[in-house]
Every structure is written in C-alpha cells, then in structure tokens.
Protein backbone atom coordinates (compact mmCIF):
# COMPACT_ATOMS: atom_id res chain seq x y z
CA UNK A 1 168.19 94.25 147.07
CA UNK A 2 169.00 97.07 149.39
CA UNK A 3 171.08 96.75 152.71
CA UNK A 4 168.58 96.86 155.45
CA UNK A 5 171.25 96.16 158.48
CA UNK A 6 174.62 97.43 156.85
CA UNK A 7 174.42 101.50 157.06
CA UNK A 8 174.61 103.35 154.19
CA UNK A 9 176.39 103.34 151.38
CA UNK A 10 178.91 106.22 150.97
CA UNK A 11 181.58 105.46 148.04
CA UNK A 12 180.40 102.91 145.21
CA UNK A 13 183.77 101.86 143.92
CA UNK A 14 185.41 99.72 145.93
CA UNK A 15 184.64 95.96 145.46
CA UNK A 16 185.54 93.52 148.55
CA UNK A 17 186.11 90.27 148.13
CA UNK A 18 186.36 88.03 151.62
CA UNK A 19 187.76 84.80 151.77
CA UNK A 20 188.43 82.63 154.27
CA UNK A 21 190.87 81.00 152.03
CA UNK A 22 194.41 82.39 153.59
CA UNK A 23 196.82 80.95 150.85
CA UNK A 24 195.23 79.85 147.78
CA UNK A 25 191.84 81.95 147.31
CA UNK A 26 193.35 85.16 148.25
CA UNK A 27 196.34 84.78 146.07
CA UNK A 28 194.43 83.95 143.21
CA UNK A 29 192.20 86.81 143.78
CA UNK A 30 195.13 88.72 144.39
CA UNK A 31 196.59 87.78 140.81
CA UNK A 32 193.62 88.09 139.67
CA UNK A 33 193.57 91.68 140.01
CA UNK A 34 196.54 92.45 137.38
CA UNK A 35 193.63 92.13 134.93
CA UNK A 36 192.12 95.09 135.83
CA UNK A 37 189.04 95.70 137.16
CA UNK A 38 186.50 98.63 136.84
CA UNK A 39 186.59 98.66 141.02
CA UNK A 40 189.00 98.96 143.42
CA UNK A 41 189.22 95.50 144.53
CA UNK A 42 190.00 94.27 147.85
CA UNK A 43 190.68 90.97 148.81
CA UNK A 44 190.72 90.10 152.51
CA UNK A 45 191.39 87.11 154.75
CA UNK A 46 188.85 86.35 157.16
CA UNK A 47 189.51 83.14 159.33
CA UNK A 48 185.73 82.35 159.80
CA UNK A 49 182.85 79.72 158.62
CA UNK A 50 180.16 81.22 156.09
CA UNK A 51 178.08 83.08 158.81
CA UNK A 52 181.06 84.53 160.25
CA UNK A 53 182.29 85.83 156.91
CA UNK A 54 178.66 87.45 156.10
CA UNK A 55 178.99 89.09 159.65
CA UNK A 56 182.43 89.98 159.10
CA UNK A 57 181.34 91.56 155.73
CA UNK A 58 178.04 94.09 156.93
CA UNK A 59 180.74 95.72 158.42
CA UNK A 60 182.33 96.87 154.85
CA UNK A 61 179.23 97.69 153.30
CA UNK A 62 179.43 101.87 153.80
CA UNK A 63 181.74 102.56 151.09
CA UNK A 64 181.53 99.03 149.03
CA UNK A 65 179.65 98.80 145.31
CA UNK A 66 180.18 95.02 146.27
CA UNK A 67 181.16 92.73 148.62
CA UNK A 68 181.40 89.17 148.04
CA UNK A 69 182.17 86.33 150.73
CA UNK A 70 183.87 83.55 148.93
CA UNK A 71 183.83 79.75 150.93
CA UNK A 72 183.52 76.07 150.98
CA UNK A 73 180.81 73.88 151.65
CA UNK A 74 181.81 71.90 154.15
CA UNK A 75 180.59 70.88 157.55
CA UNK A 76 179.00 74.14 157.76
CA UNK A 77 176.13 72.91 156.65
CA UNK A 78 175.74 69.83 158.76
CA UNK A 79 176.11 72.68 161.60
CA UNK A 80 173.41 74.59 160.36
CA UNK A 81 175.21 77.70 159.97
CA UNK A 82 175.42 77.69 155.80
CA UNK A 83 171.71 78.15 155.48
CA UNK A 84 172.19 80.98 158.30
CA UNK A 85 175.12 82.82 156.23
CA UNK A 86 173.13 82.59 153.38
CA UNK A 87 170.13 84.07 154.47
CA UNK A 88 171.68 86.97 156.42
CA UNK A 89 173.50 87.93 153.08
CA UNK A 90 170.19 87.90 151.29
CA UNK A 91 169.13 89.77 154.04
CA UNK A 92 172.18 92.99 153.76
CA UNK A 93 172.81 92.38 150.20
CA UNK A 94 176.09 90.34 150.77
CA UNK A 95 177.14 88.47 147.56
CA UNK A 96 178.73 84.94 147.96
CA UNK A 97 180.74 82.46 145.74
CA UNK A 98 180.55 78.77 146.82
CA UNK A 99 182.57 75.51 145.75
CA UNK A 100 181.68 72.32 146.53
CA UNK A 101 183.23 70.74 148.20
CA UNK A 102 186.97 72.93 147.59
CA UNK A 103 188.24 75.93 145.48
CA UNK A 104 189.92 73.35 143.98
CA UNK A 105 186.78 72.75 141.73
CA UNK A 106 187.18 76.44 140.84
CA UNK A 107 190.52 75.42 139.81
CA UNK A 108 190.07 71.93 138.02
CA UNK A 109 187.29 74.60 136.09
CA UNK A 110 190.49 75.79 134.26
CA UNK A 111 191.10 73.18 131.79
CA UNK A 112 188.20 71.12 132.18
CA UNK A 113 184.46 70.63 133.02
CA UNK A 114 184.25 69.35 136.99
CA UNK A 115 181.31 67.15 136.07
CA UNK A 116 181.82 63.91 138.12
CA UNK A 117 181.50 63.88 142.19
CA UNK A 118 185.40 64.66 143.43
CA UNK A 119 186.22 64.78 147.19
CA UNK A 120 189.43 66.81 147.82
CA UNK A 121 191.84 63.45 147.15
CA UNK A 122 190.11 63.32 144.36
CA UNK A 123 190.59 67.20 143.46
CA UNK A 124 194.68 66.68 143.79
CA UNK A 125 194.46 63.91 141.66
CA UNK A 126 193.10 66.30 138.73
CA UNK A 127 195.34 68.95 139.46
CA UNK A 128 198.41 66.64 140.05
CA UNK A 129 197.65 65.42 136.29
CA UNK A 130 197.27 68.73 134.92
CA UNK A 131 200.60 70.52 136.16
CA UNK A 132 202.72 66.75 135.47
CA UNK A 133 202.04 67.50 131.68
CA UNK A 134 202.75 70.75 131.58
CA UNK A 135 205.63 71.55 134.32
CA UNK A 136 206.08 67.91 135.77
CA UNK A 137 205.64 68.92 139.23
CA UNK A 138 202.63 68.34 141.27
CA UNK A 139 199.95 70.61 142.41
CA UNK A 140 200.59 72.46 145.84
CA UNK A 141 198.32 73.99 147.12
CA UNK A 142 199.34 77.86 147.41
CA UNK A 143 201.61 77.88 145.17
CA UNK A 144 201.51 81.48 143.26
CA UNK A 145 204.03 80.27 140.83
CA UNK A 146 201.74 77.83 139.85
CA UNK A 147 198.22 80.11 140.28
CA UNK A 148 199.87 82.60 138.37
CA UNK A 149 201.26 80.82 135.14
CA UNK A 150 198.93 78.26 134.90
CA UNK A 151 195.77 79.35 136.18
CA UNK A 152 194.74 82.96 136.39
CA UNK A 153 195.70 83.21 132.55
CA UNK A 154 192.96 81.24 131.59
CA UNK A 155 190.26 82.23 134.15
CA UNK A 156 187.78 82.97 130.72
CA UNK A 157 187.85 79.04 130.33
CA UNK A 158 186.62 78.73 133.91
CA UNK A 159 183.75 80.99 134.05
CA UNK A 160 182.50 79.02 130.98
CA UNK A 161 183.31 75.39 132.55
CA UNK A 162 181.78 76.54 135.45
CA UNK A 163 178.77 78.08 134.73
CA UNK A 164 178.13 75.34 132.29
CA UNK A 165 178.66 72.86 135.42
CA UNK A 166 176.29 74.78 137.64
CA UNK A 167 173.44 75.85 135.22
CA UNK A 168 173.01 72.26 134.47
CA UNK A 169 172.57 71.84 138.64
CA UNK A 170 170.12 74.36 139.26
CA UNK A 171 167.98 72.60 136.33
CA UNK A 172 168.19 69.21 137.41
CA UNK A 173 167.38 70.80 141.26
CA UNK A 174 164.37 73.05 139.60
CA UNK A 175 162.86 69.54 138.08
CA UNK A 176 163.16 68.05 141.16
CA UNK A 177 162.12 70.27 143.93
CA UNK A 178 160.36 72.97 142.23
CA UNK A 179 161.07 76.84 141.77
CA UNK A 180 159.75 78.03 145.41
CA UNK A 181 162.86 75.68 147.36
CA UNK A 182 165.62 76.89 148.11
CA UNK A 183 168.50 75.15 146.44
CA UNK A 184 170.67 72.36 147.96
CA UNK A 185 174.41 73.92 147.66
CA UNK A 186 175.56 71.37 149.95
CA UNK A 187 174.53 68.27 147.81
CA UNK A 188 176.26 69.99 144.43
CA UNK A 189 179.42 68.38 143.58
CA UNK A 190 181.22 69.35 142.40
CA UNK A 191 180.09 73.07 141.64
CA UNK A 192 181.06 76.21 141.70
CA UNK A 193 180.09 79.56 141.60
CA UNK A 194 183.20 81.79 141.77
CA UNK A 195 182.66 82.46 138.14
CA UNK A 196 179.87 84.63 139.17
CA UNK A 197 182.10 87.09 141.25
CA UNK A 198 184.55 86.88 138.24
CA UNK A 199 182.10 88.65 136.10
CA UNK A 200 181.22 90.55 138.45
CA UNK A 201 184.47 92.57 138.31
CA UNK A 202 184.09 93.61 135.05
CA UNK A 203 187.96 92.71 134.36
CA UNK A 204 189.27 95.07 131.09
CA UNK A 205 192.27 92.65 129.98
CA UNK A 206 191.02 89.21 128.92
CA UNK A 207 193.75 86.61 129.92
CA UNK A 208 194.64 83.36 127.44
CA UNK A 209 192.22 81.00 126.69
CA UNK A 210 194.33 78.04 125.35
C-alpha cells in the first residue's frame, strides 16, 4: 500500500524497526542484527503508546524500504488509541508487530508454543523455568547475557511457535466474526506477531534451532 501522508521515498535500504521497548526489545533486535540482514537495520527507542510510535515513524519513511513499530497490547486499547495506531499505519504503510499482552510471549515463543492465556506473572514464571534448567538463574528482564545465549540463537523456533500460535487465532476470530471485521488483537493471548518482522528482514545466517 503506498504512503499517502509520509513523503516520498528516497533510499529503499534501510529497514527501521521502533520499539518502545527501551531494554529488552531493542536489545534483542539489536542482537538480532549479527545475523545479517539484506537491509540496513535500525532499531530505535521511542518512549510512546502505539499511536505515538506510528506518528513517530511517518517521519522515517523518506529513505526507509520498511519501518516497523513493535508494542504491547496493553491499556492502549481500553484508551482507544490501539485501533487509532493501527489504522494510521494502514493508512502510511507503517508495519507493526504486536504481543499480547508482553514481548515476553515473543520470548516464551523460543522453546515452546504460548498457547494458554499468561498475564506477565505468569510470563516470568515460564521464563524463570526455562533459564533454571539451563543456567540456574532466573529470567531478568534485559538481560543481554541472557537474550543473547539463550534466545536470539534460536529465533527460527520462534517464528514457527509463533506463527503457529497466531494463525490458529485469526481462524478461530474468522469463524466467529467473519472476514469483513477487523480483528480483536487486544483479546489474543497470548499472541504474537514479531515473527512477522523477523521474516521480514530477510536474515542470511540461520541461528540454532535446538
């Protein structure tokens, strides 16, 4: 869909990804980026809800291939300005990459399927459980030690976790409400679509997928 708002495009190579995520989405995107993308990537803090992110975003679109806003659902919604953010990056052809109801479903995705409804207790739970067997210390959250050896590596096993996790939502919403509504984000947990944005980069080095 073309950019109607954004100005126009002048370099296609460069690849933005905006999070408002200050410690553990953009240092995971950050390591992410030793795998080695097609694009330049950029990854860039924004300390802003949805809509502000989308804003925040039109203004990179001149020399961008892609730009991607990256965020929670949260009480956004219940604000009415997630159905906002979303329809203003339909609008400028702003990508975005949700979790519900943390990127911490994006990282439970790693070794597992996030099937069941989790609420972020319930998310450090998982990843408490996880890092005990392997390094017997508990998940904190930032941690680039931990992002970066026992993560990233296997982000293959997450795009497949994930997308199986949120293909089976957008069925089960498609049977309920029909193809013309728009899809309830907010009520999917616990989803995620950061896998999208992860295939997106085209990455040339496939990490481990133990």
């Amino acid at each position: 869909m073309a950019r109607k708002n954004c100005g126009k495009i002048k370099s296609r190579d460069t690849f933005y990804i905006i999070t408002n995520g200050e410690k553990t989405e953009k240092s995971y995107f950050e390591l992410l980026k030793k795998y080695k993308s097609i694009y330049e990537v950029k990854v860039i803090f924004h300390n802003s809800d949805p809509l502000g992110l989308v804003t925040f975003a039109c203004n990179k679109a001149e020399d961008a291939n892609q730009i991607w806003c990256v965020f929670d659902i949260d009480s956004s919604y219940e604000e009415g300005r997630l159905i906002a953010a979303i329809k203003q990056a339909e609008k400028n052809g702003i990508k975005y990459a949700f979790s519900n109801r943390a990127f911490e479903v994006w990282l439970i995705s790693h070794f597992k399927k996030c099937e069941n409804y989790l609420d972020c207790q319930a998310h450090q739970k998982e990843l408490d459980k996880y890092l005990i067997s392997k390094t017997k210390q508990k998940y904190s959250k930032g941690d680039e030690k931990q992002l970066e050896t026992y993560f990233v590596p296997y982000y293959m096993n997450a795009v497949q976790n994930a997308k199986i996790i949120h293909q089976k939502w957008v069925k089960n919403h498609l049977t309920k409400y029909g193809e013309k509504s728009r899809y309830r984000i907010w009520d999917w947990n616990s989803c995620t679509t950061v896998y999208k944005l992860v295939e997106a980069l085209k990455l040339q080095i496939v990490a481990g997928s133990d």
